[in-house]
C-alpha atoms as a PDB file:
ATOM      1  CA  UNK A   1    -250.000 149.172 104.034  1.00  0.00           C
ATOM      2  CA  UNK A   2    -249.065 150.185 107.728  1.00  0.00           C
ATOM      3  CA  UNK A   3    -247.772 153.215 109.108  1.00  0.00           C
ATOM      4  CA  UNK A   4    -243.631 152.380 109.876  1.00  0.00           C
ATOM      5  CA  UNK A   5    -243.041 151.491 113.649  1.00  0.00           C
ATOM      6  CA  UNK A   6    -239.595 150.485 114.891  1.00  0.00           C
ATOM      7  CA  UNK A   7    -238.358 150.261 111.888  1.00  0.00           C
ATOM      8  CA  UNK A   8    -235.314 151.368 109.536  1.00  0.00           C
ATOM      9  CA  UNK A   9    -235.571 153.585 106.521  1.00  0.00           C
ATOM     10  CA  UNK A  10    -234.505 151.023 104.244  1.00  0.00           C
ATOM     11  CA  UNK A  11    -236.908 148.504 105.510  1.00  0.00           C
ATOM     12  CA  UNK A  12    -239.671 150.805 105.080  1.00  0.00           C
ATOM     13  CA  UNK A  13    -238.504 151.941 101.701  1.00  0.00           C
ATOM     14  CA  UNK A  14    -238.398 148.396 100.518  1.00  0.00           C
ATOM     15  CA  UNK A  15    -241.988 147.671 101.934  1.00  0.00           C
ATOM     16  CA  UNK A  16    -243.366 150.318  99.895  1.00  0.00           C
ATOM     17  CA  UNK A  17    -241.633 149.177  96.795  1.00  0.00           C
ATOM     18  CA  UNK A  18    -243.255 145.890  97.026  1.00  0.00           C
ATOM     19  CA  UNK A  19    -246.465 147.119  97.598  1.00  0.00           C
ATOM     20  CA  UNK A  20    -246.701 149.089  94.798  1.00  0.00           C
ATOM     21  CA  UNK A  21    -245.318 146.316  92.538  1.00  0.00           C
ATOM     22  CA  UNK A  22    -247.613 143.463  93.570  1.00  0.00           C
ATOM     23  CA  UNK A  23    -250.171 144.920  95.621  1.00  0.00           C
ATOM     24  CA  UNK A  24    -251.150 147.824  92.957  1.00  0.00           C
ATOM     25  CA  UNK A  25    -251.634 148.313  89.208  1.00  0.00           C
ATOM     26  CA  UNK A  26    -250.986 150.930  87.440  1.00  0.00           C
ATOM     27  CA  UNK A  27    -254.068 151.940  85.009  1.00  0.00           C
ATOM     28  CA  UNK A  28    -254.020 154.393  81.682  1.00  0.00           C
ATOM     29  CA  UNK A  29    -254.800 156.971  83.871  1.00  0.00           C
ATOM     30  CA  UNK A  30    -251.544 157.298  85.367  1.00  0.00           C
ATOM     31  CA  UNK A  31    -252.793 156.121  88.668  1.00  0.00           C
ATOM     32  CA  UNK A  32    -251.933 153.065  90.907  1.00  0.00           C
ATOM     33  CA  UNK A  33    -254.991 150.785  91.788  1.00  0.00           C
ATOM     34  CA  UNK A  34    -255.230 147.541  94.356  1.00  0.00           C
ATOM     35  CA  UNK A  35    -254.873 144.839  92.384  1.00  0.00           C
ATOM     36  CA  UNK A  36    -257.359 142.833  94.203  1.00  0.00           C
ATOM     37  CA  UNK A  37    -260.535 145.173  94.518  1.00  0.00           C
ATOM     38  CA  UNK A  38    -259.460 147.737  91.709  1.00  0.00           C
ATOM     39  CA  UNK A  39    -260.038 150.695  93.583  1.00  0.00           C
ATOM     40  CA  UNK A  40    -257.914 153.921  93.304  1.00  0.00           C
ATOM     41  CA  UNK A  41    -254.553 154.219  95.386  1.00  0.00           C
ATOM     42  CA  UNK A  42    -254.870 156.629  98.188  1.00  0.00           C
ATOM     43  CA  UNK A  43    -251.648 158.348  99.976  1.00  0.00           C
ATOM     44  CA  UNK A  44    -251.862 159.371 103.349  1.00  0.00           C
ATOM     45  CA  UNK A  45    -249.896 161.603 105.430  1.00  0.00           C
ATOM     46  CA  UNK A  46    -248.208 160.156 108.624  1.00  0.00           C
ATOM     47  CA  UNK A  47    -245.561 162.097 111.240  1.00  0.00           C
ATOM     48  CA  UNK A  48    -242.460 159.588 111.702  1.00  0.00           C
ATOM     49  CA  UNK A  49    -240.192 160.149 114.592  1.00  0.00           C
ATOM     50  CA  UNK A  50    -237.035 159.069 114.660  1.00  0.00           C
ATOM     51  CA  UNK A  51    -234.906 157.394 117.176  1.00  0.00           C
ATOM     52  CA  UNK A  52    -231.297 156.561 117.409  1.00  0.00           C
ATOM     53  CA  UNK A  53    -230.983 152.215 117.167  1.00  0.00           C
ATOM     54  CA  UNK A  54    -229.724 152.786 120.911  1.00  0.00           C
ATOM     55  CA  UNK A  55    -233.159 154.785 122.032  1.00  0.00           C
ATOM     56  CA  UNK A  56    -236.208 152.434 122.908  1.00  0.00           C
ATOM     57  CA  UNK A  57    -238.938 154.904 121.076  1.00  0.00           C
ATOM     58  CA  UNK A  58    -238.087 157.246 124.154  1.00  0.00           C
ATOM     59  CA  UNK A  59    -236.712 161.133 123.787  1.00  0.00           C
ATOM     60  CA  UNK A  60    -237.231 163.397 121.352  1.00  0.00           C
ATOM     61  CA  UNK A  61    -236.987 162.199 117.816  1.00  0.00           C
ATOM     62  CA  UNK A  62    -237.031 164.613 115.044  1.00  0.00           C
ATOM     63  CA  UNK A  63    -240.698 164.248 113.210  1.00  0.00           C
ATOM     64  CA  UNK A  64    -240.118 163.590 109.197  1.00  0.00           C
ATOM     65  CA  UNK A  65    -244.069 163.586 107.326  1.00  0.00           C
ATOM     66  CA  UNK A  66    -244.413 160.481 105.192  1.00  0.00           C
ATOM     67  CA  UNK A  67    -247.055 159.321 102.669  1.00  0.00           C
ATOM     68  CA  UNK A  68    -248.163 156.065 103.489  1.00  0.00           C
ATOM     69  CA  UNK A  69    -250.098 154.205 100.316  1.00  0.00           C
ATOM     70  CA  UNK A  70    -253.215 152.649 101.216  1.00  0.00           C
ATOM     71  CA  UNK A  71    -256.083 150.967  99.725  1.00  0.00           C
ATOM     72  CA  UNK A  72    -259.024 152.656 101.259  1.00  0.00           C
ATOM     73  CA  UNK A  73    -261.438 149.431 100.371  1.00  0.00           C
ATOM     74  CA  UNK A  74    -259.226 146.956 101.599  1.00  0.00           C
ATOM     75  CA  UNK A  75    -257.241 148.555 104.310  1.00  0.00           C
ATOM     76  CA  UNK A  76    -257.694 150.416 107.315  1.00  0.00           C
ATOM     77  CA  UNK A  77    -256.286 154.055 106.872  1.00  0.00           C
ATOM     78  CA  UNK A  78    -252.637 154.381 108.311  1.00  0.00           C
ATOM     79  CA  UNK A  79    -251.773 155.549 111.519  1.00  0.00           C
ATOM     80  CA  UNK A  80    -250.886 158.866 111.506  1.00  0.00           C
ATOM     81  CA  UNK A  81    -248.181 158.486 113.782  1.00  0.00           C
ATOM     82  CA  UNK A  82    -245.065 155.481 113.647  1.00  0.00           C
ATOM     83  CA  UNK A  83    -241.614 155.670 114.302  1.00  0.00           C
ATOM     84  CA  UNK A  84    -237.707 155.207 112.419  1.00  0.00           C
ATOM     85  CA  UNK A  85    -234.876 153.729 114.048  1.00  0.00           C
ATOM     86  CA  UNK A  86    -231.653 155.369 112.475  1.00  0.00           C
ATOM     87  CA  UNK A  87    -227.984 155.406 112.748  1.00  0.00           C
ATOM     88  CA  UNK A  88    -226.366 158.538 114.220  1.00  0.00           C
ATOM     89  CA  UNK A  89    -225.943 160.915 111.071  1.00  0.00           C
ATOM     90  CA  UNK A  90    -228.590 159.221 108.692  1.00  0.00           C
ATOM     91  CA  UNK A  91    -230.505 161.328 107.245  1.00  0.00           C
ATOM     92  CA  UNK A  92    -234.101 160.196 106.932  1.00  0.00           C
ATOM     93  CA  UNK A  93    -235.528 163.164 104.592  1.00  0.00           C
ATOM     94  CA  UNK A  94    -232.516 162.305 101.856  1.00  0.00           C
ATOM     95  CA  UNK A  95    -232.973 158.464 102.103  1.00  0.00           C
ATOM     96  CA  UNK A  96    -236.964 158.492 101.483  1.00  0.00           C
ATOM     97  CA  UNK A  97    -236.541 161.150  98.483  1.00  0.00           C
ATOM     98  CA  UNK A  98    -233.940 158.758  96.643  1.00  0.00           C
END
Protein backbone atom coordinates (compact mmCIF):
# COMPACT_ATOMS: atom_id res chain seq x y z
CA UNK A 1 0.00 0.00 0.00
CA UNK A 2 1.12 3.72 -0.67
CA UNK A 3 1.74 6.45 1.54
CA UNK A 4 -1.70 8.99 1.13
CA UNK A 5 -0.97 11.98 -1.30
CA UNK A 6 -3.70 14.47 -2.19
CA UNK A 7 -6.05 12.70 -0.80
CA UNK A 8 -9.13 12.82 1.75
CA UNK A 9 -9.34 11.02 5.03
CA UNK A 10 -12.11 8.98 4.02
CA UNK A 11 -10.53 7.90 0.85
CA UNK A 12 -7.55 6.82 2.61
CA UNK A 13 -9.49 5.15 5.35
CA UNK A 14 -11.39 3.15 2.83
CA UNK A 15 -8.09 2.13 0.96
CA UNK A 16 -6.80 0.64 3.99
CA UNK A 17 -9.94 -1.24 4.70
CA UNK A 18 -9.72 -2.97 1.47
CA UNK A 19 -6.35 -3.83 1.76
CA UNK A 20 -6.58 -5.53 4.73
CA UNK A 21 -9.69 -7.45 3.58
CA UNK A 22 -8.42 -8.77 0.25
CA UNK A 23 -4.90 -8.05 0.15
CA UNK A 24 -4.10 -9.74 3.76
CA UNK A 25 -5.06 -12.79 5.84
CA UNK A 26 -5.35 -13.00 9.04
CA UNK A 27 -3.41 -16.22 10.55
CA UNK A 28 -3.91 -18.03 14.23
CA UNK A 29 -1.40 -15.91 15.34
CA UNK A 30 -3.37 -12.90 15.46
CA UNK A 31 -1.41 -11.34 12.71
CA UNK A 32 -2.34 -10.10 9.15
CA UNK A 33 -0.29 -11.76 6.26
CA UNK A 34 -0.24 -10.90 2.21
CA UNK A 35 -2.36 -13.12 0.82
CA UNK A 36 -0.29 -13.65 -2.17
CA UNK A 37 3.36 -14.34 -0.79
CA UNK A 38 2.26 -15.16 2.92
CA UNK A 39 4.62 -13.05 4.53
CA UNK A 40 3.94 -11.12 7.82
CA UNK A 41 2.11 -7.61 7.66
CA UNK A 42 4.42 -4.81 8.42
CA UNK A 43 3.12 -1.15 9.61
CA UNK A 44 5.07 1.72 8.91
CA UNK A 45 5.12 5.10 10.21
CA UNK A 46 4.49 8.05 7.75
CA UNK A 47 4.09 12.13 8.66
CA UNK A 48 0.76 13.34 6.76
CA UNK A 49 0.27 16.99 6.28
CA UNK A 50 -2.73 18.38 5.81
CA UNK A 51 -4.09 20.95 3.54
CA UNK A 52 -7.30 22.79 3.28
CA UNK A 53 -9.28 21.38 -0.34
CA UNK A 54 -8.58 25.17 -1.37
CA UNK A 55 -4.51 24.86 -0.70
CA UNK A 56 -2.49 23.19 -3.65
CA UNK A 57 -0.05 21.08 -1.09
CA UNK A 58 1.38 24.70 -0.33
CA UNK A 59 1.53 26.37 3.45
CA UNK A 60 1.80 24.91 6.46
CA UNK A 61 -0.30 21.88 7.09
CA UNK A 62 -0.51 20.44 10.47
CA UNK A 63 1.65 16.94 10.41
CA UNK A 64 -0.73 13.89 11.78
CA UNK A 65 1.79 10.32 12.01
CA UNK A 66 0.04 7.47 10.23
CA UNK A 67 0.77 3.72 9.96
CA UNK A 68 0.81 2.74 6.56
CA UNK A 69 0.43 -1.37 6.09
CA UNK A 70 2.81 -2.81 3.81
CA UNK A 71 3.96 -6.04 2.57
CA UNK A 72 7.66 -5.86 2.86
CA UNK A 73 8.10 -8.87 0.07
CA UNK A 74 5.85 -7.52 -2.30
CA UNK A 75 5.91 -3.82 -1.84
CA UNK A 76 8.21 -1.11 -1.68
CA UNK A 77 8.21 0.44 1.93
CA UNK A 78 5.89 3.62 2.14
CA UNK A 79 6.93 6.97 1.81
CA UNK A 80 7.42 8.48 4.86
CA UNK A 81 5.97 11.58 3.91
CA UNK A 82 2.20 12.18 1.86
CA UNK A 83 -0.33 14.58 2.28
CA UNK A 84 -4.53 15.03 3.37
CA UNK A 85 -6.76 17.35 1.79
CA UNK A 86 -9.48 18.34 4.47
CA UNK A 87 -12.41 20.52 4.97
CA UNK A 88 -11.98 23.53 7.28
CA UNK A 89 -12.74 22.03 10.88
CA UNK A 90 -12.15 18.22 10.07
CA UNK A 91 -10.37 16.74 12.27
CA UNK A 92 -7.93 14.22 10.84
CA UNK A 93 -6.60 12.57 14.28
CA UNK A 94 -10.55 11.75 15.28
CA UNK A 95 -11.50 10.48 11.75
CA UNK A 96 -8.42 7.88 11.41
CA UNK A 97 -9.02 6.59 15.19
CA UNK A 98 -12.83 5.77 14.37
Amino acid sequence: MHTPHHTSVESFAAEVATFLAIACLEHPDKHMHCAQCGTRIKWEVAFISTHCLTELCIGTGKITPVDVPYCPQCEEIPYERGCFHVRDGQNVAAQLAS
